[in-house]
C-alpha atoms as a PDB file:
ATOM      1  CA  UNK A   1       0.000   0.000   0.000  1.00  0.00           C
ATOM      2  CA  UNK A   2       1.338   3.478  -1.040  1.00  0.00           C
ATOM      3  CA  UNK A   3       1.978   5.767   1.937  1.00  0.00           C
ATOM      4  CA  UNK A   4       0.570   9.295   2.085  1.00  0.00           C
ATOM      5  CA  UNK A   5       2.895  11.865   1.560  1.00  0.00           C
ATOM      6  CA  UNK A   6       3.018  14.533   4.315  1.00  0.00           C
ATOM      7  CA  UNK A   7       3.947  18.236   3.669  1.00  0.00           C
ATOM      8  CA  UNK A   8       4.455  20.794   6.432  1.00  0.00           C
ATOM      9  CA  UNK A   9       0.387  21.568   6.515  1.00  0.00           C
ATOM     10  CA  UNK A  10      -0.886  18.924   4.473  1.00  0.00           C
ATOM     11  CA  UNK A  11      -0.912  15.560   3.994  1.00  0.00           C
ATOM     12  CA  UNK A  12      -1.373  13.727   0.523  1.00  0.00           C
ATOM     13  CA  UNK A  13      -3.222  10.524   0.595  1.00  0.00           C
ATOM     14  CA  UNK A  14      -2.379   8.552  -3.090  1.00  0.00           C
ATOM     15  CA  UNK A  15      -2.830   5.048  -2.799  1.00  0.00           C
ATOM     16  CA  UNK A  16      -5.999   5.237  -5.216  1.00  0.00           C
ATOM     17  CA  UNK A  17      -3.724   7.504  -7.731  1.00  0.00           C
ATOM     18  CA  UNK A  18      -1.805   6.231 -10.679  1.00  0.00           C
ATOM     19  CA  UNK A  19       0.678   9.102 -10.324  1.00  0.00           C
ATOM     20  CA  UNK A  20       2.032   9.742  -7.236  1.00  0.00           C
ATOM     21  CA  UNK A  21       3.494  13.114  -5.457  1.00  0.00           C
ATOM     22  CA  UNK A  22       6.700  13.946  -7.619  1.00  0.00           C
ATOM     23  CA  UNK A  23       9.184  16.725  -7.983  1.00  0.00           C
ATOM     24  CA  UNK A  24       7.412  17.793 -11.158  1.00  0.00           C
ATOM     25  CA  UNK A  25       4.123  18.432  -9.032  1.00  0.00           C
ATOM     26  CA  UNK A  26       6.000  20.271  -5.671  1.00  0.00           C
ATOM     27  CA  UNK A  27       8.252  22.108  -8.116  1.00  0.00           C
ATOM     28  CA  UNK A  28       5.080  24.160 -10.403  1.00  0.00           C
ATOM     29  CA  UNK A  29       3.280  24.182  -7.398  1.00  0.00           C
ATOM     30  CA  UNK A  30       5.839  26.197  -5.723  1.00  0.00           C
ATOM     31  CA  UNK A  31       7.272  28.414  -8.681  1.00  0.00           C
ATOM     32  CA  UNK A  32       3.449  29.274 -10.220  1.00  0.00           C
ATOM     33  CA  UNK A  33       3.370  32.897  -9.466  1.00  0.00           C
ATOM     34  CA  UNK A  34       0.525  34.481  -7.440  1.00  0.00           C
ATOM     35  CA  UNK A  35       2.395  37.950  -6.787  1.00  0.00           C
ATOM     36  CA  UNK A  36      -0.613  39.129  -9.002  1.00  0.00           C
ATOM     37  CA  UNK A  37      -3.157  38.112  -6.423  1.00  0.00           C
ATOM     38  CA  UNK A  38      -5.861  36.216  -9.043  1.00  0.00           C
ATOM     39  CA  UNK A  39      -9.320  35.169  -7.254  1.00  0.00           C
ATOM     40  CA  UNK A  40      -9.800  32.565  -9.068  1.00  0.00           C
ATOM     41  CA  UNK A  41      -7.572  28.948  -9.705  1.00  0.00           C
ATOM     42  CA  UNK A  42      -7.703  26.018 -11.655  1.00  0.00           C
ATOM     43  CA  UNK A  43      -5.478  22.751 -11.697  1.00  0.00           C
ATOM     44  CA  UNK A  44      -6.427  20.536 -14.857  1.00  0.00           C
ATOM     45  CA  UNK A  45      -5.917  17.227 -14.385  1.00  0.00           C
ATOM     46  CA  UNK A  46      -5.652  17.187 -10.614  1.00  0.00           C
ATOM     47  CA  UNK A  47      -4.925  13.929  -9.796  1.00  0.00           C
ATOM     48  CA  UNK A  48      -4.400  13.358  -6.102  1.00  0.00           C
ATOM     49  CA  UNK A  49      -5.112  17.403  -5.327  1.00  0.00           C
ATOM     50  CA  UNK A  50      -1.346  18.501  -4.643  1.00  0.00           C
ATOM     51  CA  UNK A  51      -1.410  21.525  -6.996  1.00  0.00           C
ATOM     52  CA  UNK A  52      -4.203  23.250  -5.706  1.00  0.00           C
ATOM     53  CA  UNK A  53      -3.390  22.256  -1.980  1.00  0.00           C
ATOM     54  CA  UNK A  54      -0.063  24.127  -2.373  1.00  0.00           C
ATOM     55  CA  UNK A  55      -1.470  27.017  -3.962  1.00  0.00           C
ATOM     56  CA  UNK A  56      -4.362  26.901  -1.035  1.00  0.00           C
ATOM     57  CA  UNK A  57      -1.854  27.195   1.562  1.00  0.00           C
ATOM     58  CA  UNK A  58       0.149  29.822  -0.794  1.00  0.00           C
ATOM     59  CA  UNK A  59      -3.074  32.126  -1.213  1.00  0.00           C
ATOM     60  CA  UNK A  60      -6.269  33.572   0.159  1.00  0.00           C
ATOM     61  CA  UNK A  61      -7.613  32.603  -3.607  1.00  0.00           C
ATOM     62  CA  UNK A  62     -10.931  31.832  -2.469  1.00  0.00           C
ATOM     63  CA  UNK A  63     -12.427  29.877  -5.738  1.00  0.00           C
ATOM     64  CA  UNK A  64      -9.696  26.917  -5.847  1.00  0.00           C
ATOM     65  CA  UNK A  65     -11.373  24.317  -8.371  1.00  0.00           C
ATOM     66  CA  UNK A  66     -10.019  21.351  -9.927  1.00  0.00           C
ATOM     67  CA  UNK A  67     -11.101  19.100 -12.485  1.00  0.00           C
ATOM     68  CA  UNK A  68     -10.024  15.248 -12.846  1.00  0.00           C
ATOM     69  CA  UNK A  69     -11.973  12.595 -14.814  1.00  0.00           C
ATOM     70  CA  UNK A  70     -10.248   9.143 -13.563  1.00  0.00           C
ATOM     71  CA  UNK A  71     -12.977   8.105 -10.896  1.00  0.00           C
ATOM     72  CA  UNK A  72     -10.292   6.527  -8.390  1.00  0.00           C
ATOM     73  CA  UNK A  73      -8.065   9.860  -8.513  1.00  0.00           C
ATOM     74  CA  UNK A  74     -11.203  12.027  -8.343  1.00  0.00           C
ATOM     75  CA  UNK A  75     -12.282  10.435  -5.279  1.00  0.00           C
ATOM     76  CA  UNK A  76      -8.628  10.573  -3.877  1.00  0.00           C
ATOM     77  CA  UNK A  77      -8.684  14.148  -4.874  1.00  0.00           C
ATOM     78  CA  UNK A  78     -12.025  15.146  -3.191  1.00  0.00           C
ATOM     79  CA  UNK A  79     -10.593  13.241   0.454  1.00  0.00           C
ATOM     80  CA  UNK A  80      -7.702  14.919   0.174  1.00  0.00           C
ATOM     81  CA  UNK A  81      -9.306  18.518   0.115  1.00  0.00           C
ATOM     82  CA  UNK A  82     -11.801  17.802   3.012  1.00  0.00           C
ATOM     83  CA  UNK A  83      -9.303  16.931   4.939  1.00  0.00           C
ATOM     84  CA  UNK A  84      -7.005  20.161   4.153  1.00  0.00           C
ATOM     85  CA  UNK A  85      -7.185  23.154   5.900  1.00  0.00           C
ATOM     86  CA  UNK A  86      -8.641  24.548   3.462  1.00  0.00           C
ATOM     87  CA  UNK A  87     -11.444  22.204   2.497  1.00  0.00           C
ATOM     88  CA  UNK A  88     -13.995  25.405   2.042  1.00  0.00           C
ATOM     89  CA  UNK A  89     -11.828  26.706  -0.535  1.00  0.00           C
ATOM     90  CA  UNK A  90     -11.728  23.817  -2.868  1.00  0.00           C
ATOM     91  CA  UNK A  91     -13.654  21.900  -4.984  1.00  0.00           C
ATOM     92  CA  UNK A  92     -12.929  19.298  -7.835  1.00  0.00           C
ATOM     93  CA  UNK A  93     -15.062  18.764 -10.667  1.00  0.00           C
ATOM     94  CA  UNK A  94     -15.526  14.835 -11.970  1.00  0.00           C
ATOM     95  CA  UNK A  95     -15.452  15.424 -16.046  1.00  0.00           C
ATOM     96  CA  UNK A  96     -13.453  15.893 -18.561  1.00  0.00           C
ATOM     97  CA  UNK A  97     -12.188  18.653 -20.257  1.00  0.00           C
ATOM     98  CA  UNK A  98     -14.060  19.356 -23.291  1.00  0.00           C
ATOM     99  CA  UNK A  99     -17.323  18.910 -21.293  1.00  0.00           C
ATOM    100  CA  UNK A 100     -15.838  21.332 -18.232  1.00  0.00           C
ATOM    101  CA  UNK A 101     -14.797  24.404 -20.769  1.00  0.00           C
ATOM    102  CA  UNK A 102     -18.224  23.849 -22.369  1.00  0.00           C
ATOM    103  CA  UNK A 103     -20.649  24.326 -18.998  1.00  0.00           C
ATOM    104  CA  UNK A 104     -17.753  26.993 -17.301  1.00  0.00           C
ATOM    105  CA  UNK A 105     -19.458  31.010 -17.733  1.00  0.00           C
ATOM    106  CA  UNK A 106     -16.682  32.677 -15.779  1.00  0.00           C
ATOM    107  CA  UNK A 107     -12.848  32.500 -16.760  1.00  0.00           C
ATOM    108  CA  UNK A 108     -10.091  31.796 -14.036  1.00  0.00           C
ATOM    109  CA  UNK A 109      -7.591  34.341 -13.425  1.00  0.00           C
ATOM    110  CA  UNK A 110      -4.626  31.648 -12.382  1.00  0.00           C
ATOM    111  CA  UNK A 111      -4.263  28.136 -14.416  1.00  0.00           C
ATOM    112  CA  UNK A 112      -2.302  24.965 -13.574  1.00  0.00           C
ATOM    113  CA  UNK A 113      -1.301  21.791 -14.947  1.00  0.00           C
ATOM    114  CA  UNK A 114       0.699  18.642 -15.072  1.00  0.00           C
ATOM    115  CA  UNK A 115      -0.155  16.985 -17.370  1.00  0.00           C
ATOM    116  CA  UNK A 116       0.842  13.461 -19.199  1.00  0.00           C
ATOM    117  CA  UNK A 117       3.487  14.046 -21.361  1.00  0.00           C
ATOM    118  CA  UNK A 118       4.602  10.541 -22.602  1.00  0.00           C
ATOM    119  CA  UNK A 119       3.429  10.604 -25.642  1.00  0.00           C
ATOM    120  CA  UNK A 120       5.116   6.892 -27.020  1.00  0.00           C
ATOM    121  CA  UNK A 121       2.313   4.152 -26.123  1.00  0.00           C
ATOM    122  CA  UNK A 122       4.489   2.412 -23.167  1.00  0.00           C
ATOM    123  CA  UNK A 123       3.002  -0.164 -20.493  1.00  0.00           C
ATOM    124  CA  UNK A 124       3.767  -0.419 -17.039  1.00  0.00           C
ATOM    125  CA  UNK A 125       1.026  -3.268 -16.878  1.00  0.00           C
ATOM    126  CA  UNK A 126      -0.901  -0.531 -14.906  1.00  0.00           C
ATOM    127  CA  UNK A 127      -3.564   0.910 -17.066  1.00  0.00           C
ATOM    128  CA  UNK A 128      -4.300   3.920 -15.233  1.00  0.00           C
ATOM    129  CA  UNK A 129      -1.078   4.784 -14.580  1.00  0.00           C
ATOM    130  CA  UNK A 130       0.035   4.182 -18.605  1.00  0.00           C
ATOM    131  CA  UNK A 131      -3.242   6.711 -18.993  1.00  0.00           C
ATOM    132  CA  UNK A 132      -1.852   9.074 -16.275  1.00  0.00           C
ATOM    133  CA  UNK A 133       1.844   9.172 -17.766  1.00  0.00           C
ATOM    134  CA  UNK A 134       0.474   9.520 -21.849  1.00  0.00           C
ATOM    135  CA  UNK A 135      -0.614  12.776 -23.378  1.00  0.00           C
ATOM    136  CA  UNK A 136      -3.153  10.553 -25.606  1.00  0.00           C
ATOM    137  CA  UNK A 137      -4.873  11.070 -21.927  1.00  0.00           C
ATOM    138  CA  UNK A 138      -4.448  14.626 -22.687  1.00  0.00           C
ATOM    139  CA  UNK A 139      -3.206  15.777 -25.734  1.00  0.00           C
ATOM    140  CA  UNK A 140      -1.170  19.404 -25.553  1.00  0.00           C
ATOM    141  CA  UNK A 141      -3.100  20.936 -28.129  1.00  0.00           C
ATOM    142  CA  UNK A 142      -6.692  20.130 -26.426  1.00  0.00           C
ATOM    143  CA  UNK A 143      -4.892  21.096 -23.110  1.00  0.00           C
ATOM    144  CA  UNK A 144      -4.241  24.524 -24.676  1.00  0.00           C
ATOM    145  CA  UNK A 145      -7.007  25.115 -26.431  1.00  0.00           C
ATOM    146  CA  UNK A 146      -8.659  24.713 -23.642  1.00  0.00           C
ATOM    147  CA  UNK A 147      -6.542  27.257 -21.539  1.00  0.00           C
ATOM    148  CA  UNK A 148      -7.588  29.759 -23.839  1.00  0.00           C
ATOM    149  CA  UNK A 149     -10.920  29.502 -23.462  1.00  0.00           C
ATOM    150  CA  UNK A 150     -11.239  29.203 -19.671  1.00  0.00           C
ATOM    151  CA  UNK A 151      -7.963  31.633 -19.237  1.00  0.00           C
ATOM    152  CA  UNK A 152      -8.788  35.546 -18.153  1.00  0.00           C
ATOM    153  CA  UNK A 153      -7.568  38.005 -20.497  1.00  0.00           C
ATOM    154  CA  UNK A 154      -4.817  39.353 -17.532  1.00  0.00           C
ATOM    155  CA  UNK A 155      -4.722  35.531 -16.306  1.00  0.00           C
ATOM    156  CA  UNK A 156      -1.962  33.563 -16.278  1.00  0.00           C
ATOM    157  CA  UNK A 157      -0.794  29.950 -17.123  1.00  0.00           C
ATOM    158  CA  UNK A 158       1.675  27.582 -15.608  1.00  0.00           C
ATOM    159  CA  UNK A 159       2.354  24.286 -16.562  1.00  0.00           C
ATOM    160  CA  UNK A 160       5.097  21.820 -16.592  1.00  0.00           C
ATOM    161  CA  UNK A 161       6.637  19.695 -19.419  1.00  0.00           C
ATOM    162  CA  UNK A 162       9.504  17.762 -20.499  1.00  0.00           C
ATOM    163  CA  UNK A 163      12.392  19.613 -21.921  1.00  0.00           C
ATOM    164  CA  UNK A 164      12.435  18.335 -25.445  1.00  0.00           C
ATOM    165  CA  UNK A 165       8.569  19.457 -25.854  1.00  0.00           C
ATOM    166  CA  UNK A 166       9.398  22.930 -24.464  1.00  0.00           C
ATOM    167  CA  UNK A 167       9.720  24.229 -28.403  1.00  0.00           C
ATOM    168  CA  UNK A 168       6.885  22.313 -30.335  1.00  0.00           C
ATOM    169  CA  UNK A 169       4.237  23.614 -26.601  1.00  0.00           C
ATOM    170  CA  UNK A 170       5.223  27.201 -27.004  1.00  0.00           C
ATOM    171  CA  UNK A 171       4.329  26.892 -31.109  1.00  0.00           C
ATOM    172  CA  UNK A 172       1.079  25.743 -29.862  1.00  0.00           C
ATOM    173  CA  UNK A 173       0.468  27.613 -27.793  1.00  0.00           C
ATOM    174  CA  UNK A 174       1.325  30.704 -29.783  1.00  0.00           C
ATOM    175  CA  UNK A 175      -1.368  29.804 -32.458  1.00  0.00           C
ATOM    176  CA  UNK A 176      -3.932  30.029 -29.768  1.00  0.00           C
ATOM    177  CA  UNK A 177      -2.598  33.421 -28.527  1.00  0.00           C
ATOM    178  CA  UNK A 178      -0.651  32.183 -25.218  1.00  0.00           C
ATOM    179  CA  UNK A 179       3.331  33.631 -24.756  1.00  0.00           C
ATOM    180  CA  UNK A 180       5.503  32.605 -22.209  1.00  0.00           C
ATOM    181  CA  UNK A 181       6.453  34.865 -19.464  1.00  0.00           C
ATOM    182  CA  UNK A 182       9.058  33.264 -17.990  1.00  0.00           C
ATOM    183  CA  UNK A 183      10.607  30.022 -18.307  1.00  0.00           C
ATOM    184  CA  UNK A 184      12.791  27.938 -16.169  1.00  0.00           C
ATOM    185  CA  UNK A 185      14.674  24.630 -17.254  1.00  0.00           C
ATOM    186  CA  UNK A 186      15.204  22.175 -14.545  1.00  0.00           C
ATOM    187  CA  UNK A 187      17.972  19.817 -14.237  1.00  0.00           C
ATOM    188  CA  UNK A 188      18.881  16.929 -11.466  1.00  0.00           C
ATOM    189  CA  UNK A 189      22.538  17.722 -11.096  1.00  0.00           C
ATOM    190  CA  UNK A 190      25.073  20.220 -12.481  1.00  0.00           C
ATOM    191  CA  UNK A 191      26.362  17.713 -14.763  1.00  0.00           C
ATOM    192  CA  UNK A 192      23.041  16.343 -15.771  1.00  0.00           C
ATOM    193  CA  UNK A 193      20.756  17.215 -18.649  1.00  0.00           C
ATOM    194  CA  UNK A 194      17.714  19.459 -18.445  1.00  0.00           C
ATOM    195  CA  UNK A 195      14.880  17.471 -18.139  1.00  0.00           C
ATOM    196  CA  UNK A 196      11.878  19.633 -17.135  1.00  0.00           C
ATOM    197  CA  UNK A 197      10.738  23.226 -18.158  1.00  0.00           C
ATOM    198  CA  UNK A 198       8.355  25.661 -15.957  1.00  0.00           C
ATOM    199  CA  UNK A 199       6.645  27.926 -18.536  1.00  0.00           C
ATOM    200  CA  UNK A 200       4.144  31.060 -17.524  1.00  0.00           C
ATOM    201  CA  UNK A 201       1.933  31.802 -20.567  1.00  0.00           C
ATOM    202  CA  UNK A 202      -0.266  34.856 -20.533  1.00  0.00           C
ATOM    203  CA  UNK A 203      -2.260  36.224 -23.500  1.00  0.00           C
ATOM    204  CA  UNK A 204       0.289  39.021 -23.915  1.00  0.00           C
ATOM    205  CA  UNK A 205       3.847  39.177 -25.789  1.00  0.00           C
ATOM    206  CA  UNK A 206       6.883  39.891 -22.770  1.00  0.00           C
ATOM    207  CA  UNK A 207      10.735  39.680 -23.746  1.00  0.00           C
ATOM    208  CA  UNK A 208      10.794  36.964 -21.479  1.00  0.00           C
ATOM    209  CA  UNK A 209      13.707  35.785 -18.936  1.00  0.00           C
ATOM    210  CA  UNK A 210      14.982  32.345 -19.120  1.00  0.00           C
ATOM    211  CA  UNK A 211      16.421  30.742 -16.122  1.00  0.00           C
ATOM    212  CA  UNK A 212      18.206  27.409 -14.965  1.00  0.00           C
ATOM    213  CA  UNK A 213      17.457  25.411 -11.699  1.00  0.00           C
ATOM    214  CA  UNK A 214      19.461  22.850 -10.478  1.00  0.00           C
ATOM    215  CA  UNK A 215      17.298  20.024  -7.707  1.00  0.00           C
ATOM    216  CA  UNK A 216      20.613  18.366  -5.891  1.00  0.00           C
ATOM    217  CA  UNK A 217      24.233  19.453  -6.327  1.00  0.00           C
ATOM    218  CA  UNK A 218      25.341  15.747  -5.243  1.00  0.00           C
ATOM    219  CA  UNK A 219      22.845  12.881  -3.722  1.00  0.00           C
ATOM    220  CA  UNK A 220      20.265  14.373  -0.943  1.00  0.00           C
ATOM    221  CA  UNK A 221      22.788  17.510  -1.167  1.00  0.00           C
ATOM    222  CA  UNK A 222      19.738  19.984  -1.983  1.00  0.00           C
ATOM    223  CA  UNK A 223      20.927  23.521  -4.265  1.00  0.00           C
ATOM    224  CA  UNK A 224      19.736  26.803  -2.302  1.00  0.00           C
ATOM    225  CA  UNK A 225      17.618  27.426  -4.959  1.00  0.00           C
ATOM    226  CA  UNK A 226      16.137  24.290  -4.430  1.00  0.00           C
ATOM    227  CA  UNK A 227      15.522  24.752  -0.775  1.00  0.00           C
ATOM    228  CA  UNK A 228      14.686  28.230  -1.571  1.00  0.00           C
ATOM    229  CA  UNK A 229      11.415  26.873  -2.951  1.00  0.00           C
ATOM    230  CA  UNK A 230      10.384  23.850  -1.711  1.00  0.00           C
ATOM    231  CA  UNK A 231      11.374  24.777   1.972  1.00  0.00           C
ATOM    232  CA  UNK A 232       7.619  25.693   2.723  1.00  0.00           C
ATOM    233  CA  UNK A 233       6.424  21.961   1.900  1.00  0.00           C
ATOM    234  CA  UNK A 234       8.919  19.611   2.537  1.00  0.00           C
ATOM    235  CA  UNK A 235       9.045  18.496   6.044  1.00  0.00           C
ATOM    236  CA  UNK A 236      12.888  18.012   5.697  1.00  0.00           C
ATOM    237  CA  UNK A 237      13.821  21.320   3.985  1.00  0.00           C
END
């Protein structure tokens, strides 16, 4: 049985997930800026609820939905909010996308996602997890055609994706009027190739900074950057 994972004011229950708490999750959850105080937040693709947990306890954001159409992860998702401190604040939504952007009036001012990016058909021999890890789940282009239609015009978008998608997601994203912000490549180790980017999008065109972030500068020998900002979750930091 998979344990939860506890954070400094939350704890993660994921046994009925097919993807569990990673470093992809804490990282956007962490680095998604809020400095613009939005009042309203979605995660797509919420899985076991971590996103939107970590922007609850980064925010007063007082709409904090979520949307998730596995059943098992939904109902992982849902436990794991009521049992937050914040359960008032948040709310997941059982459906999938298309059908969510088509019944949603008002458009969110903050967006998140993590979404499957494996996009070779691989098997684990665990079918939801193979549907949690491949973007046939959710393909980029519905992903960000979907953003823009539930995205504010000042809102902003954060999402993380592998490295070697980073050029082909900003093209699509472009054609549907999204430009990134700011971006920042993540590695493992100095020596290490990037792996991960962080993108903001936003609906308007910035000469935007690029920056690097290294996770451990040997094994469990965290970066300062790193600690920097993670320190607020991770009981150990």
């Amino acid at each position: 049985m998979t344990k939860p994972f506890k954070f400094k004011q939350f704890t993660v229950e994921q046994d009925q997930c097919a993807m569990k708490v990673g470093t992809d999750g804490v990282l956007l959850g962490a680095w998604t800026d809020i400095s613009f105080k939005p009042s309203s937040f979605l995660d797509i693709g919420a899985g076991t609820g971590l996103l939107s947990l970590m922007i609850a306890q980064r925010s007063n954001i007082e709409l904090i939905d979520a949307i998730e159409i596995d059943d098992k992860a939904y109902e992982q998702c849902v436990q794991n909010f009521e049992e937050s401190p914040w359960g008032d604040r948040l709310f997941c939504y059982h459906a999938g996308l298309d059908e969510f952007v088509a019944e949603i009036d008002e458009p969110y001012d903050l967006i998140i996602s993590n979404p499957p990016f494996y996009s070779e058909i691989v098997s684990s021999g665990d079918e939801a997890r193979d549907k949690a890890r491949q973007n046939i789940s959710l393909p980029f282009d519905e992903l960000i055609e979907s953003v823009a239609q539930l995205l504010s015009p000042s809102g902003s978008f954060s999402v993380v994706i592998p490295f070697k998608e980073e050029i082909s997601f900003k093209n699509l994203a472009r054609d549907k009027g999204l430009f990134p912000k700011r971006i920042t490549r993540v590695k493992g180790t100095p020596e290490s190739e990037i792996k991960r980017s962080l993108i903001e999008f936003t609906f308007h065109q910035y000469i935007y900074p690029t920056q690097e972030l290294t996770i451990e500068k040997s094994r469990h020998q965290y970066t300062s950057e790193y600690i920097q900002l993670t320190r607020n979750f991770y009981l150990k930091m």
